[in-house]
Protein backbone atom coordinates (compact mmCIF):
# COMPACT_ATOMS: atom_id res chain seq x y z
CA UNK A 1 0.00 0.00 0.00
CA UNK A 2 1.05 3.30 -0.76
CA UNK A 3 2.10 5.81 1.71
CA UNK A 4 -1.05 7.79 0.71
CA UNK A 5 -3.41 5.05 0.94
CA UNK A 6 -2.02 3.99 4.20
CA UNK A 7 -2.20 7.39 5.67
CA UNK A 8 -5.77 7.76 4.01
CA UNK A 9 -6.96 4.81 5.50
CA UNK A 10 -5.61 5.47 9.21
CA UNK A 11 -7.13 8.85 8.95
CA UNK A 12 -10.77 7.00 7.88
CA UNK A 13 -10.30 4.51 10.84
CA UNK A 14 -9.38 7.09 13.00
CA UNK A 15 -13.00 9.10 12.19
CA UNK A 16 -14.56 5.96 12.53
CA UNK A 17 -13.64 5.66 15.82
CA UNK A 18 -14.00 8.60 16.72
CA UNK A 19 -17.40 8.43 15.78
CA UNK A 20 -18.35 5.59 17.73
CA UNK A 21 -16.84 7.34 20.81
CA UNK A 22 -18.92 10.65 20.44
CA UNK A 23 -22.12 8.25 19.79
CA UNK A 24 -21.19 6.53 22.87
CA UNK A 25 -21.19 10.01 24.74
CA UNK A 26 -17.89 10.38 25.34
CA UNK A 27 -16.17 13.64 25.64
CA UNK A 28 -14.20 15.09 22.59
CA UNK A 29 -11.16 14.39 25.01
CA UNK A 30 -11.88 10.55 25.27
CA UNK A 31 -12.68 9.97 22.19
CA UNK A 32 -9.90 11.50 20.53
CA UNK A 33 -7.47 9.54 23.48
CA UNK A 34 -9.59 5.92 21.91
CA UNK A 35 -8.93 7.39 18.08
CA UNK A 36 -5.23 8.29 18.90
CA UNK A 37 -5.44 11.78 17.65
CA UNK A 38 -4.90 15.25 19.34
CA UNK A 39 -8.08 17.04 20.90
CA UNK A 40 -7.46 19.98 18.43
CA UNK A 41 -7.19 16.96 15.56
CA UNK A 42 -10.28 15.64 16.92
CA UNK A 43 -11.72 18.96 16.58
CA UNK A 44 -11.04 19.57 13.19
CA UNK A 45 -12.16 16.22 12.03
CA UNK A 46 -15.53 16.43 14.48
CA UNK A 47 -16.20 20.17 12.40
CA UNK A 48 -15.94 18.54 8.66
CA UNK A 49 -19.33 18.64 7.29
CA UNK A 50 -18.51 15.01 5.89
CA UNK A 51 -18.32 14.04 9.82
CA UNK A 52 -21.28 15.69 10.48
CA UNK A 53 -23.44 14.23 7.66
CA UNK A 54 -22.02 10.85 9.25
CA UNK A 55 -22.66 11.69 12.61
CA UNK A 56 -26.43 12.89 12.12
CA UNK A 57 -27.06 9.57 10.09
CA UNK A 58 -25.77 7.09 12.30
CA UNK A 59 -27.14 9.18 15.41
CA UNK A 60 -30.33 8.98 13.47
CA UNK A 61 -29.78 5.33 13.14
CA UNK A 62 -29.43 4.68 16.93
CA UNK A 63 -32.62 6.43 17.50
CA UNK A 64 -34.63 4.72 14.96
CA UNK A 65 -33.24 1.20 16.67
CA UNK A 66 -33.91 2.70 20.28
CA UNK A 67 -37.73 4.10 19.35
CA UNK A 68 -37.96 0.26 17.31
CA UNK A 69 -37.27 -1.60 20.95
CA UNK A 70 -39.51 0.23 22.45
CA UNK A 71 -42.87 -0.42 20.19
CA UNK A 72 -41.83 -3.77 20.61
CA UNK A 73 -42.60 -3.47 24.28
CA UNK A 74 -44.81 -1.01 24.02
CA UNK A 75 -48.09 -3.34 25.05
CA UNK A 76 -46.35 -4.81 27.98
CA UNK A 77 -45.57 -1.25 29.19
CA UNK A 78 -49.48 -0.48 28.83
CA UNK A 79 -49.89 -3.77 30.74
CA UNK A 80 -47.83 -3.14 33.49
CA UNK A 81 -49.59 0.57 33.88
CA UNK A 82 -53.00 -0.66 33.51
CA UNK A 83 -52.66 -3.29 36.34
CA UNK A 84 -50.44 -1.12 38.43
CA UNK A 85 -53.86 1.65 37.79
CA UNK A 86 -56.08 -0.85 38.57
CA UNK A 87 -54.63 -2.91 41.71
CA UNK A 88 -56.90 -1.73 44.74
CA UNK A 89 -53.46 -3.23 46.67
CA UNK A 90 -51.24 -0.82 45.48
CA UNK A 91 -50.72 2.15 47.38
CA UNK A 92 -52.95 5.35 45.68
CA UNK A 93 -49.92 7.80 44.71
CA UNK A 94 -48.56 4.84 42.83
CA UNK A 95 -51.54 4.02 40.98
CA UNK A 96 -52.58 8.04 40.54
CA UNK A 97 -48.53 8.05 39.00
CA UNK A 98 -49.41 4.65 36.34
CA UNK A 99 -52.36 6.37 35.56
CA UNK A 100 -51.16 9.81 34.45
CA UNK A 101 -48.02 7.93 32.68
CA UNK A 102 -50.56 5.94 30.57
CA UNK A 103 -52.59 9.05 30.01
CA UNK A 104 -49.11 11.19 29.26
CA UNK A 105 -48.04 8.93 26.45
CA UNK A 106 -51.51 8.57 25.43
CA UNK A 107 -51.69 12.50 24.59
CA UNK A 108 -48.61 12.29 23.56
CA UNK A 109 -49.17 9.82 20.76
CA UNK A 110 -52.44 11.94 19.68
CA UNK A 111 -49.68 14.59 19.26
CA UNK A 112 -47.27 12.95 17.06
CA UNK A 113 -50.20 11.64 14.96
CA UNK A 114 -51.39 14.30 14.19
CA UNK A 115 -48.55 16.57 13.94
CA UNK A 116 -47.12 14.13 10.87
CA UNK A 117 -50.55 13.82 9.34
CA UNK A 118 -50.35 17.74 9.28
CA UNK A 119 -46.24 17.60 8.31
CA UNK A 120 -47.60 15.18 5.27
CA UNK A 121 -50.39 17.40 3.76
CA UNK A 122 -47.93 20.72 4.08
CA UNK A 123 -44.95 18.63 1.75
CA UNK A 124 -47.51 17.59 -0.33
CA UNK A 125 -48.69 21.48 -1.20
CA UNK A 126 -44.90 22.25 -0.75
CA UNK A 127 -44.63 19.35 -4.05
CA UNK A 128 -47.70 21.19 -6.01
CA UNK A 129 -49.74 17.93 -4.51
CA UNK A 130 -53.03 17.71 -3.54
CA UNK A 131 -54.15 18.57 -0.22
């Protein structure tokens, strides 16, 4: 491998680790100690707009996984709150607490409905669609 290539592909690896650190919530200062680079090299590398794009996507990526796990637990969270709500055994500021949780991300889910249903029919007049 060519000098270039080699020092193109340690810079690459480098980034990529660096990445991972900063998605792992490290500090700029950790991450560039586990990429091997200066802080001010981490720096310059965290400021490229071709870090960033990579950054937002893969931080967009986590999320998307995150938000995934929980709908697939979402009914056994209802569960848990309805019968935590609804046991006459269970002290009332608990079951007052399960009750406004359910009732939170109830309103909350109203919100998000209808906030992309509104997002959708603004793009499409944005795009000379419909309404």
């Amino acid at each position: 491998m060519s000098e270039t290539r080699h020092a193109l592909a340690r810079s690459h690896a480098c980034e990529e680790v660096l990445l991972g650190s900063l998605l792992a919530g490290k500090s700029i200062t950790d991450a560039a100690k586990d990429a091997g680079v200066s802080r001010r090299t981490a720096y310059r590398m965290r400021d490229r707009e071709s870090f960033q794009a990579k950054y937002r996507a893969a931080k967009n990526e986590l999320l998307g996984a995150a938000i995934a796990a929980l709908h697939l637990h979402s009914l056994s969270f209802i569960q848990t709150l309805a019968t935590i709500a609804g046991d006459s055994k269970v002290r009332g500021y608990e079951r007052v607490q399960a009750s406004r949780e359910g009732l939170a991300a109830l309103f909350k889910g109203v919100e998000l409905f209808d906030f992309e249903e509104r997002l959708r029919k603004l793009e499409q007049i944005a795009g000379g669609g419909e309404k």
